[in-house]
C-alpha atoms as a PDB file:
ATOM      1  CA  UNK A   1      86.508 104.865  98.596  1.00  0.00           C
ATOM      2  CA  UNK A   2      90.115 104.480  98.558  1.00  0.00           C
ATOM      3  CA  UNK A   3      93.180 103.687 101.157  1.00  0.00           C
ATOM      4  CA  UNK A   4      95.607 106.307 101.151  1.00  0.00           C
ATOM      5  CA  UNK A   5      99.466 105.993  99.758  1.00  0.00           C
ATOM      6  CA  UNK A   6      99.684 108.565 101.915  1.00  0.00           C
ATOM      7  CA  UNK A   7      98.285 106.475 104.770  1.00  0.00           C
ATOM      8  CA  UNK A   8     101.344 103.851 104.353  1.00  0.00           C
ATOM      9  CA  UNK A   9     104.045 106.531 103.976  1.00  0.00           C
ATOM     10  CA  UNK A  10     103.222 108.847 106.621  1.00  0.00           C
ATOM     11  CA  UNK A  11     101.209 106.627 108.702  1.00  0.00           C
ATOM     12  CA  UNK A  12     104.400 104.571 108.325  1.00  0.00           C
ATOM     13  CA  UNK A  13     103.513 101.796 106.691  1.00  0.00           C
ATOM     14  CA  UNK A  14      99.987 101.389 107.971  1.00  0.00           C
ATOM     15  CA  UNK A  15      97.889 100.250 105.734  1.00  0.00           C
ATOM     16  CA  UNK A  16      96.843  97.578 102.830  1.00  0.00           C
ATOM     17  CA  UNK A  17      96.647  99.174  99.868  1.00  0.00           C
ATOM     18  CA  UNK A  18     100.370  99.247  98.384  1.00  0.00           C
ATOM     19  CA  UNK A  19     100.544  98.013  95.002  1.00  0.00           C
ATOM     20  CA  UNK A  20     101.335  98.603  91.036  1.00  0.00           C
ATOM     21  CA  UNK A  21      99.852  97.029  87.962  1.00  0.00           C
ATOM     22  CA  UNK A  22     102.880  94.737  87.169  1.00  0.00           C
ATOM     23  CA  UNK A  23     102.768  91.123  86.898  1.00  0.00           C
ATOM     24  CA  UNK A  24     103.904  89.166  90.010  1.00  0.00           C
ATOM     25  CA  UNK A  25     102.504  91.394  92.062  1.00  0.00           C
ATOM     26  CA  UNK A  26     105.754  91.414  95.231  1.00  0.00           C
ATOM     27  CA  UNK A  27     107.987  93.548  92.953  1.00  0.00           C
ATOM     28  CA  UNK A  28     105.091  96.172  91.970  1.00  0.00           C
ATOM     29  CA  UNK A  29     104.727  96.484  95.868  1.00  0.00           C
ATOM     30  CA  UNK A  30     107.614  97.798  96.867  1.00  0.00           C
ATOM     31  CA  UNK A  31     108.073  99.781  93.898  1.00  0.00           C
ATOM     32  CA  UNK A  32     104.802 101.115  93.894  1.00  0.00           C
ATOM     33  CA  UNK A  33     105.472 102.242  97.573  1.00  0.00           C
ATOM     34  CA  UNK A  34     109.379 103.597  96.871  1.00  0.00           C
ATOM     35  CA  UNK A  35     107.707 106.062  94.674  1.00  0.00           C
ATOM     36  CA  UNK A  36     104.975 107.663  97.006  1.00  0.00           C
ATOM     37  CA  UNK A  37     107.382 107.713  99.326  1.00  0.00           C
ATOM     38  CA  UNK A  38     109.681 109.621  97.214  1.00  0.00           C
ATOM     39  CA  UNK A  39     106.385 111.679  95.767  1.00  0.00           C
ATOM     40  CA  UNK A  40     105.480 112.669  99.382  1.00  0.00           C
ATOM     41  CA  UNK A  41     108.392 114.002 100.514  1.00  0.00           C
ATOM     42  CA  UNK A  42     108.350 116.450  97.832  1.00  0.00           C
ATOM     43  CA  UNK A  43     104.625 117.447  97.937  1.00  0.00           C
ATOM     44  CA  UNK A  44     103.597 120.942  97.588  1.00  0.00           C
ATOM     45  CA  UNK A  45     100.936 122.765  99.365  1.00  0.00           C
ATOM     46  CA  UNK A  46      97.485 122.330  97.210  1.00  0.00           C
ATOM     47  CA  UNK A  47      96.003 125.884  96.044  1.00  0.00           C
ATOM     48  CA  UNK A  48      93.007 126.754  97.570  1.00  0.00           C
ATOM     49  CA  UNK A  49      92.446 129.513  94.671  1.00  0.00           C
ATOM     50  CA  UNK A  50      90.669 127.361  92.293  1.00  0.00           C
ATOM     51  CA  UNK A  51      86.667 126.971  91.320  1.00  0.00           C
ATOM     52  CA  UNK A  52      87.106 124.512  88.833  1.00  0.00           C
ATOM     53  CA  UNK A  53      85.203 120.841  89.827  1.00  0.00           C
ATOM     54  CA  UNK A  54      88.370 118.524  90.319  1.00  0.00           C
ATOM     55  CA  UNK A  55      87.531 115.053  88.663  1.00  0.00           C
ATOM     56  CA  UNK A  56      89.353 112.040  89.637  1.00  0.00           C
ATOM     57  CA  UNK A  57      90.449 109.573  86.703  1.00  0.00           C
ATOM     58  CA  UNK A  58      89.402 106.464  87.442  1.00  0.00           C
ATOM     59  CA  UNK A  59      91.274 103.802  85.099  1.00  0.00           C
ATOM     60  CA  UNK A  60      94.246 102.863  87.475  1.00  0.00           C
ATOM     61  CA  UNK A  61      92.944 104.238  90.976  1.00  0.00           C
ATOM     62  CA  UNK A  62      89.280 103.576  91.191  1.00  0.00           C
ATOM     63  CA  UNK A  63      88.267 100.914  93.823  1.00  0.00           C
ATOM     64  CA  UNK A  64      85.180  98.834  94.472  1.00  0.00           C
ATOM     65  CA  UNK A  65      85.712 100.124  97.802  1.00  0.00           C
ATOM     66  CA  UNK A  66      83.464 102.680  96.268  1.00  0.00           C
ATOM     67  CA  UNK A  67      80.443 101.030  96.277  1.00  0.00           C
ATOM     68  CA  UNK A  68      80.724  98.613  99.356  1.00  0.00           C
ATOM     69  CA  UNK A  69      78.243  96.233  99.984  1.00  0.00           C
ATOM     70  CA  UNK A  70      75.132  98.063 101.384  1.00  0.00           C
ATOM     71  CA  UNK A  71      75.653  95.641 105.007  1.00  0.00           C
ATOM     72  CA  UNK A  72      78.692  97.894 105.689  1.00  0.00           C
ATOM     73  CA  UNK A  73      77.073 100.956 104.072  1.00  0.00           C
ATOM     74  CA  UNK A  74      75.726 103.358 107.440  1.00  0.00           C
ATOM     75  CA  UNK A  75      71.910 104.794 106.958  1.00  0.00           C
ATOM     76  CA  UNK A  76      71.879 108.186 105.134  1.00  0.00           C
ATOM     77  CA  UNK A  77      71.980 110.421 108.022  1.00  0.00           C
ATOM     78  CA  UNK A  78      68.595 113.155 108.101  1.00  0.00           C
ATOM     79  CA  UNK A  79      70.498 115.520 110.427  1.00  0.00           C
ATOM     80  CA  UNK A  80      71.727 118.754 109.220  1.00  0.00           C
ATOM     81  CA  UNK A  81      75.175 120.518 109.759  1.00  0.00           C
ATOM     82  CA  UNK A  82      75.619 123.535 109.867  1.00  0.00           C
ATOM     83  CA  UNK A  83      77.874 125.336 107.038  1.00  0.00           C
ATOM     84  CA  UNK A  84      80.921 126.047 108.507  1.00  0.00           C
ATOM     85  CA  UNK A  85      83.197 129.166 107.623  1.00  0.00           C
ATOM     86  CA  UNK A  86      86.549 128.431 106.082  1.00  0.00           C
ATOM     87  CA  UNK A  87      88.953 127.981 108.227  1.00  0.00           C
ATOM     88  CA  UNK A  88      91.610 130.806 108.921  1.00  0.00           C
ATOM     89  CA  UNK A  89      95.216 130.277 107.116  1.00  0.00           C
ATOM     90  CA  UNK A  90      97.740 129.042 109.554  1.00  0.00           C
ATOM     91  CA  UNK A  91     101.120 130.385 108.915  1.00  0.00           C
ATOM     92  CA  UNK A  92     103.837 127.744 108.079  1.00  0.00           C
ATOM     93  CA  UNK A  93     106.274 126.949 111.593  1.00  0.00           C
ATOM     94  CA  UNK A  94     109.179 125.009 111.679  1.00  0.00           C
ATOM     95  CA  UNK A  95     108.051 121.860 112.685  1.00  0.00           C
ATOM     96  CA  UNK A  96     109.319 120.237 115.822  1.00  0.00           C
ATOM     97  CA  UNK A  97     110.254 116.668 116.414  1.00  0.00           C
ATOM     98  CA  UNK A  98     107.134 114.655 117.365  1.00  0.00           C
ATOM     99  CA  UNK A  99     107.835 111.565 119.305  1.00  0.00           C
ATOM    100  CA  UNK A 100     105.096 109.212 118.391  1.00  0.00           C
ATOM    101  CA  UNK A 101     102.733 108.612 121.270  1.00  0.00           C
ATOM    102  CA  UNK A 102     100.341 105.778 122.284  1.00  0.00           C
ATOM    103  CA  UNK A 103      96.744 106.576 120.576  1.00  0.00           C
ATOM    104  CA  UNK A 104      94.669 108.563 123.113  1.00  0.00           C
ATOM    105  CA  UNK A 105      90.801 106.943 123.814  1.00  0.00           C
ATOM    106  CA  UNK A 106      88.246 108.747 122.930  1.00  0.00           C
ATOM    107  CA  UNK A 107      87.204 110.502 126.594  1.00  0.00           C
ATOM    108  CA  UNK A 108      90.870 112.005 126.301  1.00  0.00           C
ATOM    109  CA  UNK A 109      93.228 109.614 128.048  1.00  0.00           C
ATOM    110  CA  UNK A 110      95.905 107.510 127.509  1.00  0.00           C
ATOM    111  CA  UNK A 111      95.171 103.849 126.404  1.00  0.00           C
ATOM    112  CA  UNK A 112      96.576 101.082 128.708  1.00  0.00           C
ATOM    113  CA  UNK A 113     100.482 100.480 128.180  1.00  0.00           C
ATOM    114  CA  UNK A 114      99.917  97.064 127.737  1.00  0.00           C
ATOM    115  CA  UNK A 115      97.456  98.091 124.802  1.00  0.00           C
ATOM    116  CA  UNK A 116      99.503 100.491 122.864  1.00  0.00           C
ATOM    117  CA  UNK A 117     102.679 100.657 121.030  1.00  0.00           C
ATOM    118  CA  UNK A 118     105.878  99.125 122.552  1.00  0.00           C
ATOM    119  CA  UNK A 119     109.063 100.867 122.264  1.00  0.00           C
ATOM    120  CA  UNK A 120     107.565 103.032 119.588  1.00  0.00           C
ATOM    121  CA  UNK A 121     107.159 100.178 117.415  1.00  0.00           C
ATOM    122  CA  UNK A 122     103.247  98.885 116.555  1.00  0.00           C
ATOM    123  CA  UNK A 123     101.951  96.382 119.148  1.00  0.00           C
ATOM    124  CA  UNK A 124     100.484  93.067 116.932  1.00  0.00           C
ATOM    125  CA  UNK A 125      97.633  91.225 118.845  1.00  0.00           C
ATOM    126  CA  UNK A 126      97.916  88.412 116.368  1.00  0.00           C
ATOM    127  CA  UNK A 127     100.388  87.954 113.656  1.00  0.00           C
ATOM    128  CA  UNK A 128      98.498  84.586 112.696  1.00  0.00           C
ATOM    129  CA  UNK A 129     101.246  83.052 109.794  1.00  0.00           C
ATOM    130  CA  UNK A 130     102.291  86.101 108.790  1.00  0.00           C
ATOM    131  CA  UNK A 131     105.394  86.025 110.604  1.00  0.00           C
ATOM    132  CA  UNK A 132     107.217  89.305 112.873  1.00  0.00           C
ATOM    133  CA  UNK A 133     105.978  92.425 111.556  1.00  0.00           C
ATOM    134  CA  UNK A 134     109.611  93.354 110.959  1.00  0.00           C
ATOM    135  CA  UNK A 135     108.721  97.090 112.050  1.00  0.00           C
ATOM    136  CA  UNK A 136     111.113  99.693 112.126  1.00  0.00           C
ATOM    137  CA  UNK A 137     111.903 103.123 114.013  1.00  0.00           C
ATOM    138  CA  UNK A 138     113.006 104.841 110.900  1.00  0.00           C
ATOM    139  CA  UNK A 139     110.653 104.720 107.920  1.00  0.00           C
ATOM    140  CA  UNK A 140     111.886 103.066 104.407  1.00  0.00           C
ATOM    141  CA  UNK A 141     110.451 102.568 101.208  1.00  0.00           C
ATOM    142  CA  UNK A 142     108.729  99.614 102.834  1.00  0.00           C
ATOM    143  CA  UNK A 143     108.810  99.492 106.186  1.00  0.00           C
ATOM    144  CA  UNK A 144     108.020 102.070 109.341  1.00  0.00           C
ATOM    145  CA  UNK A 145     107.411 101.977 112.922  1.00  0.00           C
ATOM    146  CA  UNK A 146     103.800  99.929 112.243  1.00  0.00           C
ATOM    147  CA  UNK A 147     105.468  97.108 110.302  1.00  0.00           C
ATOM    148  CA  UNK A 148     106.717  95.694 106.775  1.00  0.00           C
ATOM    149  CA  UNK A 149     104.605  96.239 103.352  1.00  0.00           C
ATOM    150  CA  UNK A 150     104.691  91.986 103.367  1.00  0.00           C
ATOM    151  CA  UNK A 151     103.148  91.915 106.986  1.00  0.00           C
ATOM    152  CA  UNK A 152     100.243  94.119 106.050  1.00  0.00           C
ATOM    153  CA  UNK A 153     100.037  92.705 102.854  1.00  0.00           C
ATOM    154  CA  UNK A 154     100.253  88.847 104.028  1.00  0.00           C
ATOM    155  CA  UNK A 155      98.812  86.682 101.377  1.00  0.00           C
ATOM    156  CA  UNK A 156      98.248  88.970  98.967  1.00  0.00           C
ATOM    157  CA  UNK A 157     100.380  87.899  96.339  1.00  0.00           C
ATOM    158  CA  UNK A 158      99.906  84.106  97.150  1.00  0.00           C
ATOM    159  CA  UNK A 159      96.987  82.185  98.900  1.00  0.00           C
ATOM    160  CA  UNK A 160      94.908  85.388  99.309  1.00  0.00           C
ATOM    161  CA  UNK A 161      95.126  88.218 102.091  1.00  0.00           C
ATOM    162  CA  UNK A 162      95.333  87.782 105.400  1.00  0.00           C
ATOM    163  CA  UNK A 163      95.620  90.438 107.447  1.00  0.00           C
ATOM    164  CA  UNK A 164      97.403  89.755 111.103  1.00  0.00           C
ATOM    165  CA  UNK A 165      95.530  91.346 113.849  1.00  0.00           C
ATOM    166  CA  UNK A 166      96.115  94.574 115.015  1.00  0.00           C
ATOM    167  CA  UNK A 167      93.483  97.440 117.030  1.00  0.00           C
ATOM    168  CA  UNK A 168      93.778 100.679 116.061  1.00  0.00           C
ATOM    169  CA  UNK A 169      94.752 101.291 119.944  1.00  0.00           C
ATOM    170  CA  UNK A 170      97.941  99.164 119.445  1.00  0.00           C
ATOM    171  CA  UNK A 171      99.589 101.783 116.211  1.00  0.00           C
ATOM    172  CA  UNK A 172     102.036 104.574 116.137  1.00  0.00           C
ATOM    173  CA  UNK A 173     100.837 107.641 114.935  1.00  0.00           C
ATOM    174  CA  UNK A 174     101.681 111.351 115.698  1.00  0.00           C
ATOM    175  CA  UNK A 175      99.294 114.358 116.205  1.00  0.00           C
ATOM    176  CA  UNK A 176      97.770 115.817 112.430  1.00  0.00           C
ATOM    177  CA  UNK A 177      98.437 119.326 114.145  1.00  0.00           C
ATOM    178  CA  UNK A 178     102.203 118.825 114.730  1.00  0.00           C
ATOM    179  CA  UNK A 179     102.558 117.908 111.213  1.00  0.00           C
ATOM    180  CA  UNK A 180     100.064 119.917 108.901  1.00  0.00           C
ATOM    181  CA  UNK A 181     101.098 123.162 108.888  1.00  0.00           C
ATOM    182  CA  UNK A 182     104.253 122.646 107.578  1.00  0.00           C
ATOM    183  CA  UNK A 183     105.131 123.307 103.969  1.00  0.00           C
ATOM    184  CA  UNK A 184     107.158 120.538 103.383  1.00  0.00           C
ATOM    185  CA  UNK A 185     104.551 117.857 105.175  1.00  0.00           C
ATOM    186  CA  UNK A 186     102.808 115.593 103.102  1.00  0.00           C
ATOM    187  CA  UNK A 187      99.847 116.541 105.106  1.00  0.00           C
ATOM    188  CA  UNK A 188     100.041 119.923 104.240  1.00  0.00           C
ATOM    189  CA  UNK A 189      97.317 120.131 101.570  1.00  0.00           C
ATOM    190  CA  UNK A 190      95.159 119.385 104.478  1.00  0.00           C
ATOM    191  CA  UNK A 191      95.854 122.029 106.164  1.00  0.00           C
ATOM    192  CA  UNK A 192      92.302 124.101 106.246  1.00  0.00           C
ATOM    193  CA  UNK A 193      90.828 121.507 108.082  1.00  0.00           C
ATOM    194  CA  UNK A 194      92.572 120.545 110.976  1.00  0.00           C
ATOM    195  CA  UNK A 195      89.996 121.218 112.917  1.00  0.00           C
ATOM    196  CA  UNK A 196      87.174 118.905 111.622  1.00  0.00           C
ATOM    197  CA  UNK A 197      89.710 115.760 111.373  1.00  0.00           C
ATOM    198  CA  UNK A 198      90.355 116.444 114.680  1.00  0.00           C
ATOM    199  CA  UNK A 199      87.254 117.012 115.958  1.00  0.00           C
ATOM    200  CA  UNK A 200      85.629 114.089 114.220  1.00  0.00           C
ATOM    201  CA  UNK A 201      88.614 111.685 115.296  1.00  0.00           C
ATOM    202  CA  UNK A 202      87.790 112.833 118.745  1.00  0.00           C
ATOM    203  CA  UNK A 203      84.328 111.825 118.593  1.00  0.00           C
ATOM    204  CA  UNK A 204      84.391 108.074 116.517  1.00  0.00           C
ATOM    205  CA  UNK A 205      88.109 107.161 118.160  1.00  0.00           C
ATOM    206  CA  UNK A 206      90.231 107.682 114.921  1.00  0.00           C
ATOM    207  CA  UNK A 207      93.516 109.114 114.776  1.00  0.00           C
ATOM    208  CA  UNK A 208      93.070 112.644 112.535  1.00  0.00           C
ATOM    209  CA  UNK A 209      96.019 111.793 110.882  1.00  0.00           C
ATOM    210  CA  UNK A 210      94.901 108.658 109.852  1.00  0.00           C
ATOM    211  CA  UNK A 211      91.641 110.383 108.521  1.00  0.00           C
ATOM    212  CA  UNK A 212      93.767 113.055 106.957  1.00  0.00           C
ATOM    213  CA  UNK A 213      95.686 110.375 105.270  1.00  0.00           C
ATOM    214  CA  UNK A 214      92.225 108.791 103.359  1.00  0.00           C
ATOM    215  CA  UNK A 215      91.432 111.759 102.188  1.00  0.00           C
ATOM    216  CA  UNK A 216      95.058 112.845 100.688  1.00  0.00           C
ATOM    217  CA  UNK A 217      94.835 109.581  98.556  1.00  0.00           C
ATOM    218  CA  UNK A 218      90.829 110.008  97.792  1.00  0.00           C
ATOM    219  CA  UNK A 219      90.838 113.808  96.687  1.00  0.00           C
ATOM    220  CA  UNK A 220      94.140 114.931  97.535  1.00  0.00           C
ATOM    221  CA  UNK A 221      92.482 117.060 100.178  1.00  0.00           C
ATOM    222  CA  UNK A 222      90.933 118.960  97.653  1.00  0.00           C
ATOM    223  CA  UNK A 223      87.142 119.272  99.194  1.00  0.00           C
ATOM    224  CA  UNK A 224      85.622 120.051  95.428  1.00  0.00           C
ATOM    225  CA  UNK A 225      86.520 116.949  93.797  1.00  0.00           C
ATOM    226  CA  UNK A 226      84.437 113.994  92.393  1.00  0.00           C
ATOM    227  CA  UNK A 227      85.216 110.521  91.879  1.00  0.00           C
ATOM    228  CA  UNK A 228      84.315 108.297  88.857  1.00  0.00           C
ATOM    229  CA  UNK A 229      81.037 107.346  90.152  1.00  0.00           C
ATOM    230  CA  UNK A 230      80.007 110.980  92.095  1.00  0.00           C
ATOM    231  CA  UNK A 231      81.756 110.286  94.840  1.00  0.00           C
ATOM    232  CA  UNK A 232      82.166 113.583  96.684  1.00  0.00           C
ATOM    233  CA  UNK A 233      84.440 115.679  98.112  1.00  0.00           C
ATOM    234  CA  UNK A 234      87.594 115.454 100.337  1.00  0.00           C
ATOM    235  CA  UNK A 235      86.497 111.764 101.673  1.00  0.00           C
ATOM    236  CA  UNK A 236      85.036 111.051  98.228  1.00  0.00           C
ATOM    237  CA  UNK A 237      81.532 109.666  99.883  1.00  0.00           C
ATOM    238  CA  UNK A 238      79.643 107.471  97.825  1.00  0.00           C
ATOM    239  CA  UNK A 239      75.978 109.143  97.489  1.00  0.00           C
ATOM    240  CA  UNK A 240      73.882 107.281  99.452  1.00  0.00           C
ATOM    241  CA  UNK A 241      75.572 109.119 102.107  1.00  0.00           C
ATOM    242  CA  UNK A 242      74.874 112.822 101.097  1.00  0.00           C
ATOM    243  CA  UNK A 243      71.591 112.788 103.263  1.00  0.00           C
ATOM    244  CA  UNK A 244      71.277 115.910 105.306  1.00  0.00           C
ATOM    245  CA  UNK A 245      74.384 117.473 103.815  1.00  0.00           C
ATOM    246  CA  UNK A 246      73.600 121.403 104.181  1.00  0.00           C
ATOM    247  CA  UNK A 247      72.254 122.935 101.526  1.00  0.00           C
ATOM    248  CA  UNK A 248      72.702 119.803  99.643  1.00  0.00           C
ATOM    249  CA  UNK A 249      76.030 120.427  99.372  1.00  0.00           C
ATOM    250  CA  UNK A 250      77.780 116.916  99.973  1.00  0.00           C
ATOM    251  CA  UNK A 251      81.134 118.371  99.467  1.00  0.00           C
ATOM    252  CA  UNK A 252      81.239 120.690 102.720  1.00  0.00           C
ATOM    253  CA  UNK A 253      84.210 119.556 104.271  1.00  0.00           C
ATOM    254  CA  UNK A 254      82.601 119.053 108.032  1.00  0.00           C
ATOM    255  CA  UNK A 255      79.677 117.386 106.562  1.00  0.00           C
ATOM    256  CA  UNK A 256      81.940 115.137 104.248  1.00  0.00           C
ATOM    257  CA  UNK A 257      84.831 114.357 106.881  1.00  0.00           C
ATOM    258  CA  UNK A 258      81.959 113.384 110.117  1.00  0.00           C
ATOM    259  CA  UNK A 259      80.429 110.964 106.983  1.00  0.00           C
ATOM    260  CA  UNK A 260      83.571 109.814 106.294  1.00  0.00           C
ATOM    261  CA  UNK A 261      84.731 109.354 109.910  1.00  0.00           C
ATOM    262  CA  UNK A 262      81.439 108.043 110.641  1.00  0.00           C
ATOM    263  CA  UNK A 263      81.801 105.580 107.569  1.00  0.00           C
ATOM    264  CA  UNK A 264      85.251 104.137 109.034  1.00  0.00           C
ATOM    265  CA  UNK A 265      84.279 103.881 112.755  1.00  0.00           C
ATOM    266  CA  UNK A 266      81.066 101.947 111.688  1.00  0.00           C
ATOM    267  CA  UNK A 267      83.137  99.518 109.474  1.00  0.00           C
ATOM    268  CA  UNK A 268      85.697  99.244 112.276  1.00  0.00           C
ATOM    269  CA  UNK A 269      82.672  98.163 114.730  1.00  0.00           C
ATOM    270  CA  UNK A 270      81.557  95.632 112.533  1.00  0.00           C
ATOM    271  CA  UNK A 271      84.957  93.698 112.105  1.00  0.00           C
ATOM    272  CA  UNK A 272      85.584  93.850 115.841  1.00  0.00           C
ATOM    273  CA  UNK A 273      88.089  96.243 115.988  1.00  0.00           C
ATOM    274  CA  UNK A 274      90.163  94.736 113.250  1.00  0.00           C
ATOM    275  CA  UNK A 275      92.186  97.500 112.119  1.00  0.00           C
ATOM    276  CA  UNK A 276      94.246  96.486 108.907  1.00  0.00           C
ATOM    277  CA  UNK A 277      90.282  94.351 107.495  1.00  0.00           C
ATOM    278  CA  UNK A 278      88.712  98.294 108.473  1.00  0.00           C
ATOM    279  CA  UNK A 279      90.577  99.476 106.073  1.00  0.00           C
ATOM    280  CA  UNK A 280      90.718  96.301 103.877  1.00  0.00           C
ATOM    281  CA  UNK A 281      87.009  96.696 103.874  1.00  0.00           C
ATOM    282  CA  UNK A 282      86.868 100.750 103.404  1.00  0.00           C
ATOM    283  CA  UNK A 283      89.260 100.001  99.879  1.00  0.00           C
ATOM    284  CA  UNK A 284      86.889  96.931  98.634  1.00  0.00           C
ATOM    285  CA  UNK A 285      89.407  94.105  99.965  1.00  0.00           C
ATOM    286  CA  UNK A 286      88.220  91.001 101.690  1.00  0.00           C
ATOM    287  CA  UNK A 287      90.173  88.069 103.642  1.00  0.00           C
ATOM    288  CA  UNK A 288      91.249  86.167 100.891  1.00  0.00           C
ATOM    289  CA  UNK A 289      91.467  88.609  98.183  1.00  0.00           C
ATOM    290  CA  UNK A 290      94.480  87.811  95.372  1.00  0.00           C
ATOM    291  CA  UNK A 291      96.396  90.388  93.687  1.00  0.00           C
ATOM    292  CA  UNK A 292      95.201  88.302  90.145  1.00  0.00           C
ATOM    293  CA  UNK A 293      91.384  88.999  91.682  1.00  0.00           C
ATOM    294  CA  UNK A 294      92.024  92.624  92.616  1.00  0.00           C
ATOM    295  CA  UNK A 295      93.169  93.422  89.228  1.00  0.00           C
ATOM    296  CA  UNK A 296      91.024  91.095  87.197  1.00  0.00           C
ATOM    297  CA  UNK A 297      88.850  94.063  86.133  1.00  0.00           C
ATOM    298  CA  UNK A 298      91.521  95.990  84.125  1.00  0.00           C
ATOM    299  CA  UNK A 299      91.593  93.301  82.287  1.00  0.00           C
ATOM    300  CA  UNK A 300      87.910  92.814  81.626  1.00  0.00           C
ATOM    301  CA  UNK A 301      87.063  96.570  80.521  1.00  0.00           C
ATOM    302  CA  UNK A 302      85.715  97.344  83.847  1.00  0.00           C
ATOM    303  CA  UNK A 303      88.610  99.455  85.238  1.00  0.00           C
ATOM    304  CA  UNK A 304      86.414 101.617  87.283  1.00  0.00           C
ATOM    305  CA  UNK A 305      85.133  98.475  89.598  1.00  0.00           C
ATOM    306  CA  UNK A 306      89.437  97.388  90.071  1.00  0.00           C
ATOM    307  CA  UNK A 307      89.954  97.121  93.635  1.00  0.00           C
ATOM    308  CA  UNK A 308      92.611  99.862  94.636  1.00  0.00           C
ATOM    309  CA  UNK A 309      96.318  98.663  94.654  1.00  0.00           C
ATOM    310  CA  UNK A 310      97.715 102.273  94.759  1.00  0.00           C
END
């Protein structure tokens, strides 16, 4: 699995996973993340229409995240899901301002002030030595309310990553539904399923936006397509995780967003709540990973094991 571009831009800056393939790794950063920015603000609404298998290439994108160690990889689930009915089309509105909100707990509530955001800017528990997170209100080619590309990249391009600390209760994000159904929203593509991000961010404590945002950069919310190695559908699940999908079909979009929501809350568990080494750990990155060691496998004719930089 991959980190979304999508993520960082729309999640404002949220994530680890900005990068380009140019030596000296701090310039391909930012201009890496100026042009999904600039992508993403332009991005069309995906056609539904098709039948044809969509097949990812794999040279510059593909991650190891894709086949993370099996001690983060969740049992193959024996339950069955029921095949769900497309959902209806929801006619483009003009979207309204969205404020960004503190993250809402799981039962339904509000989070504790002193746990969320402050002043609509991301809350850091620890910023260890990577310095303020230099967040800002308005987002930039590499910056947004839930800090700098640097910050969440901290070590990256010199000592090796180290993520500062920050719990997924503590981010700015806004409501998927305020922001899908319009034509001009980068989220737009996922627009047909609403409804299962949200319903499966309700249940493992995710934001559906940020789930929406995985699987714009995986599949491009396009719930037929298949990674490198078979991974599958709008999350792009590895196989192992296929187990009980109905009908065998992995690529039903409940089935594959509750695996892939199930995926990320169990890796979120096992870090302790460690938001930006979650997601590290969902894209193949460790503490101490190098931009030379992330790329080294372009290099060695293995481009489909690279750890994601996108």
């Amino acid at each position: 699995m991959k980190v979304a571009v999508s993520f960082l831009t729309l999640f404002v800056a949220l994530t680890v996973s900005v990068a380009g393939h140019n030596s000296g790794g701090k310039p391909a950063l930012i201009a890496r993340h100026a042009r999904a920015a600039r992508e993403l603000e332009t991005l069309s609404p995906v056609s539904r229409g098709h039948t044809k298998t969509y097949v990812r290439r794999t040279c510059k994108l593909r991650s190891t995240g894709s086949i993370v160690s099996s001690t983060l990889l969740p049992a193959a689930s024996t339950s069955v899901f029921p095949s769900v009915d497309p959902l209806p089309n929801t006619p483009a509105t003009t979207p309204t301002p969205v404020t960004p909100q503190p993250m809402s707990s799981p039962a339904g509530g509000l989070l504790a002030a002193n746990t969320g955001p402050m002043g609509g800017l991301v809350r850091v528990v620890s910023a260890g030595s990577c310095g303020p997170s230099r967040a800002t209100t308005q987002i930039t080619a590499s910056s947004g309310p839930n800090g700098d590309i640097d910050f969440l990249n901290c070590g990256l391009t010199s000592g090796g990553w180290t993520p500062p600390l920050l719990h997924i209760n503590s981010i700015v994000s806004v409501e998927l539904s305020q922001v899908a159904y319009s034509p001009e929203s980068a989220f737009s593509a996922c627009r047909d399923f609403v409804l299962f991000f949200e319903r499966y961010g309700r249940q493992y404590g995710v934001p559906a936006v940020m789930l929406a945002s995985f699987a714009m950069q995986e599949s491009s919310c396009i719930p037929t397509a298949v990674g490198g190695a078979g991974e599958q559908g709008l999350m792009q699940i590895t196989v192992d995780k296929c187990g009980g999908a109905p009908g065998g079909n992995c690529q039903d979009p409940n089935f594959n967003i509750h695996k892939g929501a199930e995926f990320f809350s169990q890796t979120l568990d096992s870090v302790n709540g460690d938001l930006l080494l979650a997601i590290g750990h969902y894209n193949g990155w460790y503490k101490g990973l190098t931009y030379a060691e992330a790329t080294a496998a372009a290099h060695n004719g293995n481009c489909r094991e690279q750890n994601n930089l996108d």
